[in-house]
PDB file of N, CA and C in Angstrom:
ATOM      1  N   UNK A   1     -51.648 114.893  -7.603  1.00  0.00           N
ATOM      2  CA  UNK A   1     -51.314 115.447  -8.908  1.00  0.00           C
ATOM      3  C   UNK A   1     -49.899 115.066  -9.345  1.00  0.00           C
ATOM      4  N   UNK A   2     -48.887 115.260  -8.224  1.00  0.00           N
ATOM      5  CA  UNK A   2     -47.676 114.711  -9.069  1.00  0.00           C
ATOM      6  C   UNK A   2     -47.767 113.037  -9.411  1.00  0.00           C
ATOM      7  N   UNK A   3     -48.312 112.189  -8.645  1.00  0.00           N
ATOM      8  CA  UNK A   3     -48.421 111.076  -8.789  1.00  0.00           C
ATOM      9  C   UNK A   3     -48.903 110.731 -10.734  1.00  0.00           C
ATOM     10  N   UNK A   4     -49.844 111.449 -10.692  1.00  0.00           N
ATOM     11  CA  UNK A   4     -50.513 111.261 -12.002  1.00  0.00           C
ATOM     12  C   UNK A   4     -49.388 112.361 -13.254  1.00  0.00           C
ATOM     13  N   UNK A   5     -48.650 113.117 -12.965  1.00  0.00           N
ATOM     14  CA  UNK A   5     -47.871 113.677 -14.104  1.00  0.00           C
ATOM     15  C   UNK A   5     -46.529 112.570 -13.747  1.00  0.00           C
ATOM     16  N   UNK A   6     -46.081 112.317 -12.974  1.00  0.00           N
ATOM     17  CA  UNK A   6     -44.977 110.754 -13.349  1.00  0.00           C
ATOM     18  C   UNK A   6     -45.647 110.065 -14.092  1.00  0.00           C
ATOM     19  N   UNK A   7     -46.627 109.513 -13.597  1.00  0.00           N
ATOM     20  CA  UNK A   7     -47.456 108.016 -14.611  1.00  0.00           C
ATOM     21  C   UNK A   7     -47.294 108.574 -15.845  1.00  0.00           C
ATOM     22  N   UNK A   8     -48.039 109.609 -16.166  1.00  0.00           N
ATOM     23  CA  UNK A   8     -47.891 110.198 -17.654  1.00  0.00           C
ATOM     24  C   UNK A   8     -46.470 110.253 -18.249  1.00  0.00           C
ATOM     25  N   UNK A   9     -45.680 110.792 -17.549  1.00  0.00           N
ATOM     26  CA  UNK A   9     -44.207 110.561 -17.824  1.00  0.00           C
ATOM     27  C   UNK A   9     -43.859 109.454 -18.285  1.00  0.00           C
ATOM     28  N   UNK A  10     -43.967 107.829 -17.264  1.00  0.00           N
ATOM     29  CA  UNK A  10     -43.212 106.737 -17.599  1.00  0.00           C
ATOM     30  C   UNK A  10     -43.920 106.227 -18.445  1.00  0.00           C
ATOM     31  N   UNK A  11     -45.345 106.701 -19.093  1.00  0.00           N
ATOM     32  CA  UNK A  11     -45.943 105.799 -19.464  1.00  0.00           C
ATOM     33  C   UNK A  11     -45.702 106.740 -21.261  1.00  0.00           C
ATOM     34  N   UNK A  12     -45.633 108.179 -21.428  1.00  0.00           N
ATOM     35  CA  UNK A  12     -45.296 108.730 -22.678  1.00  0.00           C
ATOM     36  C   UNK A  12     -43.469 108.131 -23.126  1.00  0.00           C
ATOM     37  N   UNK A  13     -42.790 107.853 -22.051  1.00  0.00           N
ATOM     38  CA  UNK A  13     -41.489 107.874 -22.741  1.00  0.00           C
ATOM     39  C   UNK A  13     -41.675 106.034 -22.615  1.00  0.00           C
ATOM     40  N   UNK A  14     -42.208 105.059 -21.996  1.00  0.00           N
ATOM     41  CA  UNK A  14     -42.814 103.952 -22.348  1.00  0.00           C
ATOM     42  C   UNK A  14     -43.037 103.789 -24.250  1.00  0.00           C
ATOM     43  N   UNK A  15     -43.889 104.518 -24.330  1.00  0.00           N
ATOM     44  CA  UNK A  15     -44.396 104.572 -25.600  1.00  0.00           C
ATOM     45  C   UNK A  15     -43.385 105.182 -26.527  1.00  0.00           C
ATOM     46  N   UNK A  16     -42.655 106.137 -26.480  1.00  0.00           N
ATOM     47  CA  UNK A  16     -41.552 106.749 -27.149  1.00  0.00           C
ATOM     48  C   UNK A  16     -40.810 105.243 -27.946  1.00  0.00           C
ATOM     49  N   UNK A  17     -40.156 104.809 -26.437  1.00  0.00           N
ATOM     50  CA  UNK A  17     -39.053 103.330 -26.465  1.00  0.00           C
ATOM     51  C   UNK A  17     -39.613 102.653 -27.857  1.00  0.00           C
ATOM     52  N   UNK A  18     -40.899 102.293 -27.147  1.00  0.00           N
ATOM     53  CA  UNK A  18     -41.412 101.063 -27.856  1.00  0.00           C
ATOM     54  C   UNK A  18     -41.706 101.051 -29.410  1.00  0.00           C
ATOM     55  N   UNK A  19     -42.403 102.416 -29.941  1.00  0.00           N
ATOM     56  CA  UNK A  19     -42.349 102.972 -31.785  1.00  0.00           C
ATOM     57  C   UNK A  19     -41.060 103.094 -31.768  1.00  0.00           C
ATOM     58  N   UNK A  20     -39.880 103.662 -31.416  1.00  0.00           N
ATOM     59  CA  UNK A  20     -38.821 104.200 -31.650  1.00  0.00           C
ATOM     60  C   UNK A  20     -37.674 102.693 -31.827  1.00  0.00           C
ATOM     61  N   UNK A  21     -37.849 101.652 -31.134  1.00  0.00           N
ATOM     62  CA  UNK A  21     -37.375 100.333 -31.302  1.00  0.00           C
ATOM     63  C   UNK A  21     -38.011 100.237 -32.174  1.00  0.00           C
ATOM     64  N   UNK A  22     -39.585 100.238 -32.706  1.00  0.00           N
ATOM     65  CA  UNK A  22     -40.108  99.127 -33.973  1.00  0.00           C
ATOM     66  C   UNK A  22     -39.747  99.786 -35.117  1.00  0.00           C
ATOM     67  N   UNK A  23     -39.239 100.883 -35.220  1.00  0.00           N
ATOM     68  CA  UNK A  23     -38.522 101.473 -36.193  1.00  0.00           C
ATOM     69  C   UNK A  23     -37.416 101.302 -36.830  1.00  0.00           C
ATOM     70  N   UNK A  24     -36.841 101.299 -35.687  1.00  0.00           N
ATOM     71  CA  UNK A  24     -35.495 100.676 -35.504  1.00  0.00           C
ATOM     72  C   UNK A  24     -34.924  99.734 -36.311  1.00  0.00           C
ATOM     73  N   UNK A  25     -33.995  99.965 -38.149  1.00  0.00           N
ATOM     74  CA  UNK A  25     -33.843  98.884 -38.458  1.00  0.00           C
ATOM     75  C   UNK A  25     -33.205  97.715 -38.224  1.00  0.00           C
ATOM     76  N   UNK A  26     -32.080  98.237 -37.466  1.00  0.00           N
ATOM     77  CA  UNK A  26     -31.008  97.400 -36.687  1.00  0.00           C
ATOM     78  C   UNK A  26     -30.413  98.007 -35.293  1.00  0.00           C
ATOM     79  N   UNK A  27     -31.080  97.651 -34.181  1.00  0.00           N
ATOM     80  CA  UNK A  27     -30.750  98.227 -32.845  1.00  0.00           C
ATOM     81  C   UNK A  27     -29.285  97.743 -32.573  1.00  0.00           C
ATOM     82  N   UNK A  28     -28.403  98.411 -31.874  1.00  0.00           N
ATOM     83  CA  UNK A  28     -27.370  98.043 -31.421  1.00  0.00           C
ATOM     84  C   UNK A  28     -27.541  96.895 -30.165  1.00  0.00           C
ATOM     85  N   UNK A  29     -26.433  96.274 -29.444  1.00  0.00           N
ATOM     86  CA  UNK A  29     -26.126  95.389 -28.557  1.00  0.00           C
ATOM     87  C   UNK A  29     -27.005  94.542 -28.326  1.00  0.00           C
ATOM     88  N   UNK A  30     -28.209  94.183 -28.580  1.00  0.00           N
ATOM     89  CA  UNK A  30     -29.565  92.996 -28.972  1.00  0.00           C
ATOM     90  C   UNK A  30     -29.868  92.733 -29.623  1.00  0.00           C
ATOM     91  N   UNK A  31     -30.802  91.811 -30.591  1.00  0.00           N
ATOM     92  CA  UNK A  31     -31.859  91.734 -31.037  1.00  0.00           C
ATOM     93  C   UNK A  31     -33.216  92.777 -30.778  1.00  0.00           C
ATOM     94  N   UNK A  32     -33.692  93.061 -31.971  1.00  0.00           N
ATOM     95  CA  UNK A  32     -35.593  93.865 -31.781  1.00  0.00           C
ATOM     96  C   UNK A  32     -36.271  93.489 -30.652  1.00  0.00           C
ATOM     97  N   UNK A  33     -36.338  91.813 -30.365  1.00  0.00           N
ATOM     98  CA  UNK A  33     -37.412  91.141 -29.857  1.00  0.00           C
ATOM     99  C   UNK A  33     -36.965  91.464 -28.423  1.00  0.00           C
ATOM    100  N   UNK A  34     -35.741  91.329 -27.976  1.00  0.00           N
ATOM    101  CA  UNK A  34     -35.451  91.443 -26.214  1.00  0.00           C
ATOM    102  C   UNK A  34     -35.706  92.759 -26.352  1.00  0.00           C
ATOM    103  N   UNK A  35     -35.442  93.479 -27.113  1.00  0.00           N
ATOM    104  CA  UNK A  35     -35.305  95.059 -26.822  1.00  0.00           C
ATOM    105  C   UNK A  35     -36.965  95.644 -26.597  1.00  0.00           C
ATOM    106  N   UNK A  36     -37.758  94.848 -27.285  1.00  0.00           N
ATOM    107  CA  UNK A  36     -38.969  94.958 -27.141  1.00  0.00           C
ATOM    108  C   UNK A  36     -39.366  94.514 -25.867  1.00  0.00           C
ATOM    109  N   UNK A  37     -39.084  93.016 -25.637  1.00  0.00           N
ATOM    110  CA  UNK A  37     -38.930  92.646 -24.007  1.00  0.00           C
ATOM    111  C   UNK A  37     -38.597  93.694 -22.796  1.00  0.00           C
ATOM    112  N   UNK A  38     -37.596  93.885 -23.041  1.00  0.00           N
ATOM    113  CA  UNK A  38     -36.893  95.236 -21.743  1.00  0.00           C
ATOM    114  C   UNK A  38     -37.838  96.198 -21.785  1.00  0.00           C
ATOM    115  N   UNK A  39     -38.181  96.837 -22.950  1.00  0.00           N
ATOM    116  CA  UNK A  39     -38.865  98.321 -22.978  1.00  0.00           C
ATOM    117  C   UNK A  39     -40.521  97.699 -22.330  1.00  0.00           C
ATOM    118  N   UNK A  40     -40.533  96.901 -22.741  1.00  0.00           N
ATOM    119  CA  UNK A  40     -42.169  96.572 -21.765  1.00  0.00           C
ATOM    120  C   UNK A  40     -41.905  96.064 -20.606  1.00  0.00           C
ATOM    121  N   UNK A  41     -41.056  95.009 -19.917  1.00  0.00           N
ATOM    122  CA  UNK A  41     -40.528  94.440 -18.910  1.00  0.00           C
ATOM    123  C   UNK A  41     -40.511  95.008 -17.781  1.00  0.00           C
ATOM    124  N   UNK A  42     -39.579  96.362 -18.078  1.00  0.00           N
ATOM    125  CA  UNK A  42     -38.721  97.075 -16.996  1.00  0.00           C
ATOM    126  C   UNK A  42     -39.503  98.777 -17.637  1.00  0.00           C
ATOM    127  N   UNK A  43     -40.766  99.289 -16.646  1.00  0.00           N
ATOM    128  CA  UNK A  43     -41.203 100.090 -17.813  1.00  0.00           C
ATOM    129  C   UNK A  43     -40.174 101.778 -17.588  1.00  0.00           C
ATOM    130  N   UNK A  44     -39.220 101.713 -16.135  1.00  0.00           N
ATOM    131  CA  UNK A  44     -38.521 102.727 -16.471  1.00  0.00           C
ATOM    132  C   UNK A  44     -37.324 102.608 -16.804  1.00  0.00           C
ATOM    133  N   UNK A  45     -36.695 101.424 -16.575  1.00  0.00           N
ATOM    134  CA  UNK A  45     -35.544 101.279 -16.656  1.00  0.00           C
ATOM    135  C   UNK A  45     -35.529 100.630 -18.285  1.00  0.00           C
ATOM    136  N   UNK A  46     -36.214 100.394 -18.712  1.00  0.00           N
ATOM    137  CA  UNK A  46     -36.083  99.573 -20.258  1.00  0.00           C
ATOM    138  C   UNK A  46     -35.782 100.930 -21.123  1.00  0.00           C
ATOM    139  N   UNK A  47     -36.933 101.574 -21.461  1.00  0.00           N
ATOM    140  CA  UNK A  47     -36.740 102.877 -22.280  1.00  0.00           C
ATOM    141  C   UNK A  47     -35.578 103.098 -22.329  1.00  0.00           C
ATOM    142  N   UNK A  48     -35.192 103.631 -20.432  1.00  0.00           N
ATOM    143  CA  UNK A  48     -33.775 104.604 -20.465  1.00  0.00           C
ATOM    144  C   UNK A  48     -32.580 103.901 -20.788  1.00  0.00           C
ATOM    145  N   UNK A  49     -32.475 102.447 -20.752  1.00  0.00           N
ATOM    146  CA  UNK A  49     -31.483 101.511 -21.572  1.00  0.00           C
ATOM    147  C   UNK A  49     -31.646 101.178 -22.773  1.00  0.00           C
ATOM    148  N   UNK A  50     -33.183 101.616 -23.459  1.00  0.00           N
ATOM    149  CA  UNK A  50     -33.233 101.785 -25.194  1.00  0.00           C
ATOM    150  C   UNK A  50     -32.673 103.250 -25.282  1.00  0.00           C
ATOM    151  N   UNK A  51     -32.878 104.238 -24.791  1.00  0.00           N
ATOM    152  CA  UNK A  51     -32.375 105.457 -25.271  1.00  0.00           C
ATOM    153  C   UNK A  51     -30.792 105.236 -25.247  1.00  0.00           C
ATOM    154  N   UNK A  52     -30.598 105.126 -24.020  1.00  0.00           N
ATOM    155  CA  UNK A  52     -28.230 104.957 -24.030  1.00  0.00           C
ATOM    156  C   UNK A  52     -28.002 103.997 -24.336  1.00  0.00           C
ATOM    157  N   UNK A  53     -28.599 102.884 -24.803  1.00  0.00           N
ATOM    158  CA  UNK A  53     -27.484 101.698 -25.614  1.00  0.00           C
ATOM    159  C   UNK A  53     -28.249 101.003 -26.566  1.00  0.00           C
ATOM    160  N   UNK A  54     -29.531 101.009 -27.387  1.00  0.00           N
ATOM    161  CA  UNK A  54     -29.979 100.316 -27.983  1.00  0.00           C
ATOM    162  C   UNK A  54     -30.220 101.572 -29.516  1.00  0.00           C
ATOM    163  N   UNK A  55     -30.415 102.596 -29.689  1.00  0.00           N
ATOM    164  CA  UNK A  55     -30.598 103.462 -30.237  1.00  0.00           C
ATOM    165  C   UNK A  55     -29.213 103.391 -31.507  1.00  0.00           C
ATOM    166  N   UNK A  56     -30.013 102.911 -32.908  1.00  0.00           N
ATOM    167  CA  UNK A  56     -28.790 103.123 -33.717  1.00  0.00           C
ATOM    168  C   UNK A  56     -27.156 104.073 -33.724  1.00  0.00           C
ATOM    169  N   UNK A  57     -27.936 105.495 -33.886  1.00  0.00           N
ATOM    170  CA  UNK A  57     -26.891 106.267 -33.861  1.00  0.00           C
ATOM    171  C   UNK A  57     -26.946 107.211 -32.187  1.00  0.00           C
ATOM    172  N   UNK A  58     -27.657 106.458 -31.827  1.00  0.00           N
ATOM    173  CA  UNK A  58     -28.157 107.431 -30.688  1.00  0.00           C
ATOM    174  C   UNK A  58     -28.783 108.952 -30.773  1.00  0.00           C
ATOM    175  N   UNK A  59     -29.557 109.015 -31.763  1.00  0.00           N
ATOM    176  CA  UNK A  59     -30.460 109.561 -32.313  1.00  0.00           C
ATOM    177  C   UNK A  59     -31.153 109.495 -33.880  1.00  0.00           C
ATOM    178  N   UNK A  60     -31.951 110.528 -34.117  1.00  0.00           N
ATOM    179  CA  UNK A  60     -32.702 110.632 -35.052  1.00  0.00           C
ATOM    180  C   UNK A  60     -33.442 109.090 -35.799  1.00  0.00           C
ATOM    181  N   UNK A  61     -34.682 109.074 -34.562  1.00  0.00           N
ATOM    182  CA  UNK A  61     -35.253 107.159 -34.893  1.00  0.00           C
ATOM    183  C   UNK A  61     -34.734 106.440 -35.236  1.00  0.00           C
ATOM    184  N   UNK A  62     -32.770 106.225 -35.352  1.00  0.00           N
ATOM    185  CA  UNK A  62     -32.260 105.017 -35.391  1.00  0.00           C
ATOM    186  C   UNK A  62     -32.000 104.504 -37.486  1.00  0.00           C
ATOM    187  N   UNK A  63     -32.410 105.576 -38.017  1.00  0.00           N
ATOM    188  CA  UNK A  63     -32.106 105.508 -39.407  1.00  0.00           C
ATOM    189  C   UNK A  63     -31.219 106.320 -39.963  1.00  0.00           C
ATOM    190  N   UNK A  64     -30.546 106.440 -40.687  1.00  0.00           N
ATOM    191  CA  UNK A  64     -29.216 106.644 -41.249  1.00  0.00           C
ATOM    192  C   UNK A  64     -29.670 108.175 -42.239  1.00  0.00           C
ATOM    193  N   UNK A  65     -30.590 108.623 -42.146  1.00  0.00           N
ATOM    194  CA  UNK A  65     -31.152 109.834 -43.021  1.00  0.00           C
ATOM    195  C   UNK A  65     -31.154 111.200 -42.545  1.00  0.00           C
ATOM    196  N   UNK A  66     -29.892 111.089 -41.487  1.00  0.00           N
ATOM    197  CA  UNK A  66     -29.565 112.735 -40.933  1.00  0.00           C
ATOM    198  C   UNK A  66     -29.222 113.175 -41.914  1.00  0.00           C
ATOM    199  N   UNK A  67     -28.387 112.891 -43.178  1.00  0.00           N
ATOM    200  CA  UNK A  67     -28.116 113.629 -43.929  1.00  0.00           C
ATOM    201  C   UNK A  67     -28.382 114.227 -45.706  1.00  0.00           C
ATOM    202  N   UNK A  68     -29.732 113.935 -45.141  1.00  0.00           N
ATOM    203  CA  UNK A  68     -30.082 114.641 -46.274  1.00  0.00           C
ATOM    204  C   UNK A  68     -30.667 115.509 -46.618  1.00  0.00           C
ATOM    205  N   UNK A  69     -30.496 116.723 -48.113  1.00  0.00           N
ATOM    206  CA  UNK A  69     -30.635 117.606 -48.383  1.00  0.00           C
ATOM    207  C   UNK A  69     -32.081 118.118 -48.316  1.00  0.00           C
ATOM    208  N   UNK A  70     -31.948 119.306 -48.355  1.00  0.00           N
ATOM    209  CA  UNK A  70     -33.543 119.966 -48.583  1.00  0.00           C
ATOM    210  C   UNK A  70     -33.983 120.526 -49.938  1.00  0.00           C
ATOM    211  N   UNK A  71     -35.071 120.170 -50.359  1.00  0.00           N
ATOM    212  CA  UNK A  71     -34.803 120.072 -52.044  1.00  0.00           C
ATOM    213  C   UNK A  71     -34.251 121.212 -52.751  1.00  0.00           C
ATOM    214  N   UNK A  72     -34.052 122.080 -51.718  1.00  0.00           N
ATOM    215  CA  UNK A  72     -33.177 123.541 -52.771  1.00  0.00           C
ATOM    216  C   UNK A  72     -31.736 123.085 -52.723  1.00  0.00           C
ATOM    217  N   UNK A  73     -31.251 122.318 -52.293  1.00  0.00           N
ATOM    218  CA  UNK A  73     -30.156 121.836 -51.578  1.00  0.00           C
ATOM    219  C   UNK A  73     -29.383 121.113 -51.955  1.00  0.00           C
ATOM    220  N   UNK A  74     -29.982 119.836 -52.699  1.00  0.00           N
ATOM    221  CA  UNK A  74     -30.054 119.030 -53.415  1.00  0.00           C
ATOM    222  C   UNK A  74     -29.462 118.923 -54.620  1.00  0.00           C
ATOM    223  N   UNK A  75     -28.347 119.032 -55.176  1.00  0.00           N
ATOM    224  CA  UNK A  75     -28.151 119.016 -56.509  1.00  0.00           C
ATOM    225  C   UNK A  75     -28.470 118.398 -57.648  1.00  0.00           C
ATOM    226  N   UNK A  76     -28.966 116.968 -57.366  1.00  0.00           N
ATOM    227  CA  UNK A  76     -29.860 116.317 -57.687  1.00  0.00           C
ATOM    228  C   UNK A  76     -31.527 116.837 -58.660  1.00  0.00           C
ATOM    229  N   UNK A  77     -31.542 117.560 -58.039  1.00  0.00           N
ATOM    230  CA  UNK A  77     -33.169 118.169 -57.847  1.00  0.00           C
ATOM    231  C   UNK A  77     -33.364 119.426 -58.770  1.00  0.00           C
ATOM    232  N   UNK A  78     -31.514 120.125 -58.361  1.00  0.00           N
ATOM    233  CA  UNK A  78     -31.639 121.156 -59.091  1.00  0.00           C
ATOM    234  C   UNK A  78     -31.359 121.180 -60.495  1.00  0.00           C
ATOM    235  N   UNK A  79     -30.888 119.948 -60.895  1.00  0.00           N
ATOM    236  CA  UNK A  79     -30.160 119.477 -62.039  1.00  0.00           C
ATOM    237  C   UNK A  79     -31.564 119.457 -63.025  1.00  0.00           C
ATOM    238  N   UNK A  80     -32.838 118.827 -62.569  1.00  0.00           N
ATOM    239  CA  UNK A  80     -33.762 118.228 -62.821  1.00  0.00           C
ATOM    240  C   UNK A  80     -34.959 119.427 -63.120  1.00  0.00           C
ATOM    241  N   UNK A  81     -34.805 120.640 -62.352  1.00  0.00           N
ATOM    242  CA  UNK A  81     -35.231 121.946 -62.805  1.00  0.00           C
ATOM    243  C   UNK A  81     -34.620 122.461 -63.453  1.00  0.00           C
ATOM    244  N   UNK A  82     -33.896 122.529 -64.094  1.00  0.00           N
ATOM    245  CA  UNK A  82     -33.178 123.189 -65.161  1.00  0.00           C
ATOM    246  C   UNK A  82     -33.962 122.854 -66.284  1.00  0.00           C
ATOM    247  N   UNK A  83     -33.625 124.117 -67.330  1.00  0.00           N
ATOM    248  CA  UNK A  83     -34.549 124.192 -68.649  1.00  0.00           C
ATOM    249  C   UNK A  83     -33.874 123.127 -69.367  1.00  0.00           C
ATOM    250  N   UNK A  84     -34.741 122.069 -70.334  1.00  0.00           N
ATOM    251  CA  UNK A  84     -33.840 121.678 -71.335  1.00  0.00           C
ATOM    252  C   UNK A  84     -33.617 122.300 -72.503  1.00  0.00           C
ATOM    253  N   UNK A  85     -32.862 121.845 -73.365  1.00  0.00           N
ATOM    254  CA  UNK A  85     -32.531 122.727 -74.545  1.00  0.00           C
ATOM    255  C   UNK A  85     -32.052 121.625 -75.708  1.00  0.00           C
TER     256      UNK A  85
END
């Protein structure tokens, strides 16, 4: 049984790496294509070197959209609900 919850392990954070690179619009310290290489290559050691050094900001899938509002939030949005007159 533990044998088979590791496999599941290397093989879910396997899969994590690999969507989470093709997402990825611009990975740090490589190219997409090696980074794709490593994460299949090396199947525990690739991931855990896409998670600490290939990962845009080193989180949130590697896209630049931590910061944005929630549409109540938004001033934008709220400008746009307002009555006209």
């Amino acid at each position: 049984m533990p044998r088979f919850v590791l496999s599941v392990l290397i093989v879910g954070l396997s899969v994590y790496a690999f969507v989470d690179c093709l997402q990825t619009p611009n990975p740090k310290a490589l190219p997409k294509i090696v980074w794709i290489f490593i994460i299949v290559g090396l199947p525990i050691l690739g991931p855990v070197l896409w998670i600490l050094f290939g990962r845009a900001n080193g989180r949130g899938w590697g896209r630049d959209d931590d910061d944005v509002f929630a549409p109540d939030d938004d001033p934008s949005f709220l400008r746009d609900l307002s009555p006209k007159r």
